[in-house]
N, C-alpha and C. Protein backbone atom coordinates (compact mmCIF):
# COMPACT_ATOMS: atom_id res chain seq x y z
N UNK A 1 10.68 1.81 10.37
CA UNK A 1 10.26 2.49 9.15
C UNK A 1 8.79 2.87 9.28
N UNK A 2 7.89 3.93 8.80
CA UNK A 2 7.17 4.60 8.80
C UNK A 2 5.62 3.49 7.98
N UNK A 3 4.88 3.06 8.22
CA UNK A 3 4.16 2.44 8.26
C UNK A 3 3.17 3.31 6.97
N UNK A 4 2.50 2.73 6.04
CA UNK A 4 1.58 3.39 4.99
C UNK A 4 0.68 1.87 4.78
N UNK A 5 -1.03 2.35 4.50
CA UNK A 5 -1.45 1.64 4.08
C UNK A 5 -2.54 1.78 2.76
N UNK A 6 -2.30 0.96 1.49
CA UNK A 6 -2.60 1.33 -0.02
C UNK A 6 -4.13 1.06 0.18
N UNK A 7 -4.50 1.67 -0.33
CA UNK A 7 -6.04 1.24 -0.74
C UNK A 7 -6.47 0.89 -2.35
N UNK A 8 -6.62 -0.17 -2.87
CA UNK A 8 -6.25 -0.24 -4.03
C UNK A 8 -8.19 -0.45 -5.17
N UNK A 9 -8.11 -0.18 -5.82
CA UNK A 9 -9.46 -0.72 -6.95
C UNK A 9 -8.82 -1.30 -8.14
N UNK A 10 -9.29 -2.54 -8.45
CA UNK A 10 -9.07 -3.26 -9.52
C UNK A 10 -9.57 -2.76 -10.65
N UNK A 11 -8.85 -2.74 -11.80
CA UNK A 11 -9.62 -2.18 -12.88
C UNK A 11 -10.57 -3.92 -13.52
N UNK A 12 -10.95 -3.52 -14.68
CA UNK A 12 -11.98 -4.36 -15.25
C UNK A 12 -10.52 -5.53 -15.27
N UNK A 13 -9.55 -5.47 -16.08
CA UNK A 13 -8.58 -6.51 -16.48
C UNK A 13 -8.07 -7.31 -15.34
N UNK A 14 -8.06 -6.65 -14.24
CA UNK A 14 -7.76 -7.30 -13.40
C UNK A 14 -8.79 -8.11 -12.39
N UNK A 15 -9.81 -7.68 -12.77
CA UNK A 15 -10.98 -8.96 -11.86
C UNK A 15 -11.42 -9.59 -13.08
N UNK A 16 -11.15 -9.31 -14.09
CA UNK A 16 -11.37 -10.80 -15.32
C UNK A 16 -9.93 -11.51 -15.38
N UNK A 17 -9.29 -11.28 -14.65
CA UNK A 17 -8.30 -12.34 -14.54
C UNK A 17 -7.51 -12.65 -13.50
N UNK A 18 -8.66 -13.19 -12.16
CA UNK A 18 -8.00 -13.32 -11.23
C UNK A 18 -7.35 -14.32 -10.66
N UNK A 19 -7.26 -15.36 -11.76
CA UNK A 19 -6.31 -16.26 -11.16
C UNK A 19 -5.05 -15.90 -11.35
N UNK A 20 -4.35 -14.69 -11.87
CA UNK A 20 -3.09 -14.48 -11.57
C UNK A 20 -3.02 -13.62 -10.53
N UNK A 21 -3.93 -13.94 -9.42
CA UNK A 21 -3.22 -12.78 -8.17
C UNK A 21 -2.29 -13.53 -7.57
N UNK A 22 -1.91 -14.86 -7.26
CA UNK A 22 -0.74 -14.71 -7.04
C UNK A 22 -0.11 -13.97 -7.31
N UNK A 23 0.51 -14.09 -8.91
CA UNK A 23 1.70 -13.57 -9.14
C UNK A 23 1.55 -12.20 -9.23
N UNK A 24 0.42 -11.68 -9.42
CA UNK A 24 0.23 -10.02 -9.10
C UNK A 24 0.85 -9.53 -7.53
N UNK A 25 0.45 -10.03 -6.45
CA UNK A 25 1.31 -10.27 -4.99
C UNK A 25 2.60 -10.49 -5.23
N UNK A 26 3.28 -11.28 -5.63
CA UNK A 26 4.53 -11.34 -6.07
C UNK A 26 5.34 -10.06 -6.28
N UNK A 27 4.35 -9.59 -7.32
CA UNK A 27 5.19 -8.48 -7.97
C UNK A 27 4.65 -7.21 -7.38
N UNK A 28 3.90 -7.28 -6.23
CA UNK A 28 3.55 -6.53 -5.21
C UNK A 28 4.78 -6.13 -4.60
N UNK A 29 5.16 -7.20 -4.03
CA UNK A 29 6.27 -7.52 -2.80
C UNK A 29 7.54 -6.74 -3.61
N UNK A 30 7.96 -7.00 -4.59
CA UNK A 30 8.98 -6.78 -5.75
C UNK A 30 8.93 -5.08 -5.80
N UNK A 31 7.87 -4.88 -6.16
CA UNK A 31 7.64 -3.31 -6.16
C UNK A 31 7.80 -2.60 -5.10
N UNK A 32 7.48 -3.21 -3.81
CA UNK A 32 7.20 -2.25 -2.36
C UNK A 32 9.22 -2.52 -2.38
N UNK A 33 9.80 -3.61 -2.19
CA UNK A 33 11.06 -3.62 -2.05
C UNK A 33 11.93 -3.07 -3.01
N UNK A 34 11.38 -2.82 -4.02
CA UNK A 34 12.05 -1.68 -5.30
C UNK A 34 12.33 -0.41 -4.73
N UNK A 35 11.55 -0.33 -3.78
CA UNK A 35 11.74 1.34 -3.16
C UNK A 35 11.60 1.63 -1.21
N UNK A 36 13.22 0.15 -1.26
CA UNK A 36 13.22 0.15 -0.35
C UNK A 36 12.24 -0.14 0.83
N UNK A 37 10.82 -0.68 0.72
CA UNK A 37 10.13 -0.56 1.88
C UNK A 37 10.11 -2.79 1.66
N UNK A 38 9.22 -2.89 2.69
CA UNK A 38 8.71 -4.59 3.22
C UNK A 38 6.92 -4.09 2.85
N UNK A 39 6.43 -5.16 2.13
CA UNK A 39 5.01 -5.52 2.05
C UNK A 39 4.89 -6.41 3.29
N UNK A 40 4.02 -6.18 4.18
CA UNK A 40 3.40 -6.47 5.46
C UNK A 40 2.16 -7.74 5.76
N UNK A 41 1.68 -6.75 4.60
CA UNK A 41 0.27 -7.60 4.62
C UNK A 41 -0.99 -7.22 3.56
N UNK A 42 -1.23 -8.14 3.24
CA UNK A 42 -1.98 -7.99 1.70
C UNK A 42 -3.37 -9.08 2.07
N UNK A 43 -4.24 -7.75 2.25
CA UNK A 43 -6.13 -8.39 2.08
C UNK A 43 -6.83 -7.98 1.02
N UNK A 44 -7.34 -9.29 0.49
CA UNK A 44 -8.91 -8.84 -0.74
C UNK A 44 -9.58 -8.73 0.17
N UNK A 45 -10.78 -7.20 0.18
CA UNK A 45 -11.63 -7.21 0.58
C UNK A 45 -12.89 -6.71 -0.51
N UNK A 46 -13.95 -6.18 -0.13
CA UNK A 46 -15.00 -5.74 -1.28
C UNK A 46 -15.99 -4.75 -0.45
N UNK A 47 -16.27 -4.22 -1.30
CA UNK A 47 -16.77 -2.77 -1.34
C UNK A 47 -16.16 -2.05 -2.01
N UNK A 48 -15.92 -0.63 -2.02
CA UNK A 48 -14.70 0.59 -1.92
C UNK A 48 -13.75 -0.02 -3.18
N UNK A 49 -13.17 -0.70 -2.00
CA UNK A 49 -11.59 -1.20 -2.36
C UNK A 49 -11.56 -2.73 -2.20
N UNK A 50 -10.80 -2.95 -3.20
CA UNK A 50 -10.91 -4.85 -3.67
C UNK A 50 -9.33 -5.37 -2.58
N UNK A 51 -8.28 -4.37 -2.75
CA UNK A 51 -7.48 -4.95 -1.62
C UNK A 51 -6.69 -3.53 -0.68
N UNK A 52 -6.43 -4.30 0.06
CA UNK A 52 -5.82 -3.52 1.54
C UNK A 52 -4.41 -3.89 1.71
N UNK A 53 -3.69 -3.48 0.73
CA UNK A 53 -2.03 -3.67 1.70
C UNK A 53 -1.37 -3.14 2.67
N UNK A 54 -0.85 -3.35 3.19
CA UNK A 54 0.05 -2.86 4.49
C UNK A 54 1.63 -2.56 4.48
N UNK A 55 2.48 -1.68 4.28
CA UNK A 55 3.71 -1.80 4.26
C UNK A 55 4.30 -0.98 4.51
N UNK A 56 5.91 -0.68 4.82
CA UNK A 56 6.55 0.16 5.76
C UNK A 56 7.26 0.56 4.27
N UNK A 57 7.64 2.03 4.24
CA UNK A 57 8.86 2.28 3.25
C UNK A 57 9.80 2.98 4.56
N UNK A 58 10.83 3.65 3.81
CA UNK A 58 12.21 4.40 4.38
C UNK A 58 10.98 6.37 5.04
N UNK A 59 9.97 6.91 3.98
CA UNK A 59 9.79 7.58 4.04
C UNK A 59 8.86 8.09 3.16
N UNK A 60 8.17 9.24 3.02
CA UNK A 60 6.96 9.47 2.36
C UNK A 60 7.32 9.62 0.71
N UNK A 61 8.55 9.95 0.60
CA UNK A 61 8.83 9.87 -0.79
C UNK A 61 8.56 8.44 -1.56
N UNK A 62 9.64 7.30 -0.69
CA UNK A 62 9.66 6.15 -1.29
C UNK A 62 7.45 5.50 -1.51
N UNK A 63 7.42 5.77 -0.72
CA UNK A 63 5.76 5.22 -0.61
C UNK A 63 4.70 5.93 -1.65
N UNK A 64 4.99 7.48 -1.89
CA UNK A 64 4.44 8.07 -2.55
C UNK A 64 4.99 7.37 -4.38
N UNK A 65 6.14 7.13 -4.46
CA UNK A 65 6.69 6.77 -5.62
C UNK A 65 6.30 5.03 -5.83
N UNK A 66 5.92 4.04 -4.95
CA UNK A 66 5.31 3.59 -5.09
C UNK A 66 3.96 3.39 -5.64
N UNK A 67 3.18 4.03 -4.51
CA UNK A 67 2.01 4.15 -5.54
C UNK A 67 1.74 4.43 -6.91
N UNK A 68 3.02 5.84 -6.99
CA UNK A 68 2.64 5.81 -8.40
C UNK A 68 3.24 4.81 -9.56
N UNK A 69 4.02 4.11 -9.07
CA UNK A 69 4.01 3.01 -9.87
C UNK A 69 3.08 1.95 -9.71
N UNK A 70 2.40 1.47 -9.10
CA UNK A 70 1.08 1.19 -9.04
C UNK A 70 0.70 1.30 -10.02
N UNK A 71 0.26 2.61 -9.54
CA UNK A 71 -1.23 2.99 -10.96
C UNK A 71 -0.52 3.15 -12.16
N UNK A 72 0.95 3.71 -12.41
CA UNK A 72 1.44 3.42 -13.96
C UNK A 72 1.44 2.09 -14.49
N UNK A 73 0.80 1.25 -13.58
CA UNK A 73 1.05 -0.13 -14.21
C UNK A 73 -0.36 -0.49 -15.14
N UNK A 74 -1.11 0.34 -14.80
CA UNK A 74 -2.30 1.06 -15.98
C UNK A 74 -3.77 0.12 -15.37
N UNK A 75 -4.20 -1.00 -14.32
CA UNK A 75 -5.27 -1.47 -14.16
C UNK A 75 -5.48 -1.51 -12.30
N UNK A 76 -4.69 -0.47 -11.75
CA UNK A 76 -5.28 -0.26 -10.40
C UNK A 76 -4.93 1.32 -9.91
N UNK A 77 -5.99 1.71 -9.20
CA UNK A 77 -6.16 2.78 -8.55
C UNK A 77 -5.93 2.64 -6.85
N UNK A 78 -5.07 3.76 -6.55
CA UNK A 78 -4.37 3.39 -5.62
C UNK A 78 -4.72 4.56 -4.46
N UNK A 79 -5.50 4.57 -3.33
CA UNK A 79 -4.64 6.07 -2.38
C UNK A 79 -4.25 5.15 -1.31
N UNK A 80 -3.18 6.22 -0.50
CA UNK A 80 -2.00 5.75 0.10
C UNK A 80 -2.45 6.69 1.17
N UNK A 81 -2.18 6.14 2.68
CA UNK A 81 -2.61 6.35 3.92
C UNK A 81 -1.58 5.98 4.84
N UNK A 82 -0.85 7.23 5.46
CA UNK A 82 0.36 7.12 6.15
C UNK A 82 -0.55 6.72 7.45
N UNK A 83 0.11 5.54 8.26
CA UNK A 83 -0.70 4.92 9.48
C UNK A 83 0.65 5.00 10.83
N UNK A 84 -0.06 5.15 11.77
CA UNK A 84 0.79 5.13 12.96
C UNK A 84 -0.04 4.27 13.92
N UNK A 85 1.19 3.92 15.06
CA UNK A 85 0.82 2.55 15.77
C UNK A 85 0.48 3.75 16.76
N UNK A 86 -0.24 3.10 18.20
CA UNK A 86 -0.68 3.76 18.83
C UNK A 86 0.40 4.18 19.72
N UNK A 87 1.70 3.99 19.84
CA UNK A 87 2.76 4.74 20.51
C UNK A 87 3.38 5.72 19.51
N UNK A 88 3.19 5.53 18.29
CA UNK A 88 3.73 6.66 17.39
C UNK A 88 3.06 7.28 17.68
N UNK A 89 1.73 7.96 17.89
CA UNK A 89 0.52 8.67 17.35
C UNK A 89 0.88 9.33 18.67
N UNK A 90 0.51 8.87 19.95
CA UNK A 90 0.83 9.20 21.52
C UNK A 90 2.05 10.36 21.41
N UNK A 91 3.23 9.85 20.85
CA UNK A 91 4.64 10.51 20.97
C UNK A 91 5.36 11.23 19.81
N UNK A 92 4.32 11.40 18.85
CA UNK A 92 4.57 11.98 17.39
C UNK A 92 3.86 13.05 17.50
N UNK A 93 2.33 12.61 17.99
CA UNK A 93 1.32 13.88 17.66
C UNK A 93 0.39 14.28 18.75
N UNK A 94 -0.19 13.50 19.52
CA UNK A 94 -0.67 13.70 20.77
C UNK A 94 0.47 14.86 21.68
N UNK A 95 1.60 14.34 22.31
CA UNK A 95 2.67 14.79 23.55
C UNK A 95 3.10 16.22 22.21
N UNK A 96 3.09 16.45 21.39
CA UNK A 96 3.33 17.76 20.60
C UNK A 96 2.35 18.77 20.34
N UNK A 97 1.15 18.43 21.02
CA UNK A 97 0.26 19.37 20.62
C UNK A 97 -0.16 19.92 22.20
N UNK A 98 0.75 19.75 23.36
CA UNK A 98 0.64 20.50 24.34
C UNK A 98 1.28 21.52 24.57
């Protein structure tokens, strides 16, 4: 499956209440598998963007419809970054542009 990675910003509600990131992850995982894809991997980081998930859907639809459920969930901002491994990239887009 096609690899995407979220870039997310917390709104105000959600860094005044961060002891429910567990269960915010939870319902991470719940959501990415709502539309068919696997959550991979989930980092808080800071700057930019407060977290970095990682996850595969079926295709750009399912991932795009993700996100936007994301952000309909009304306290995170989301862009979405289709990622390729370095043999996809080689044999997808490199070996096609000769």
């Amino acid at each position: 499956m096609p690899t995407y990675v979220h870039l997310m910003e917390l709104g105000k509600e959600n860094l005044e209440t961060m002891e429910r990131s567990p269960d915010r992850r939870q319902a991470a995982r719940e959501l990415v598998a709502d539309h068919g894809g696997e959550l991979l991997a989930f980092y808080y980081t800071f700057g930019r963007y407060d977290v970095v998930a990682i996850a595969e859907y079926p295709d750009d639809g399912a991932a795009a419809r993700a996100a936007i459920t994301f952000r309909g969930e009304g306290n995170t901002s989301v862009e979405t970054l289709p990622a390729f491994t370095e043999a996809e990239w080689d044999e997808e887009v490199v070996e096609k542009l000769a």
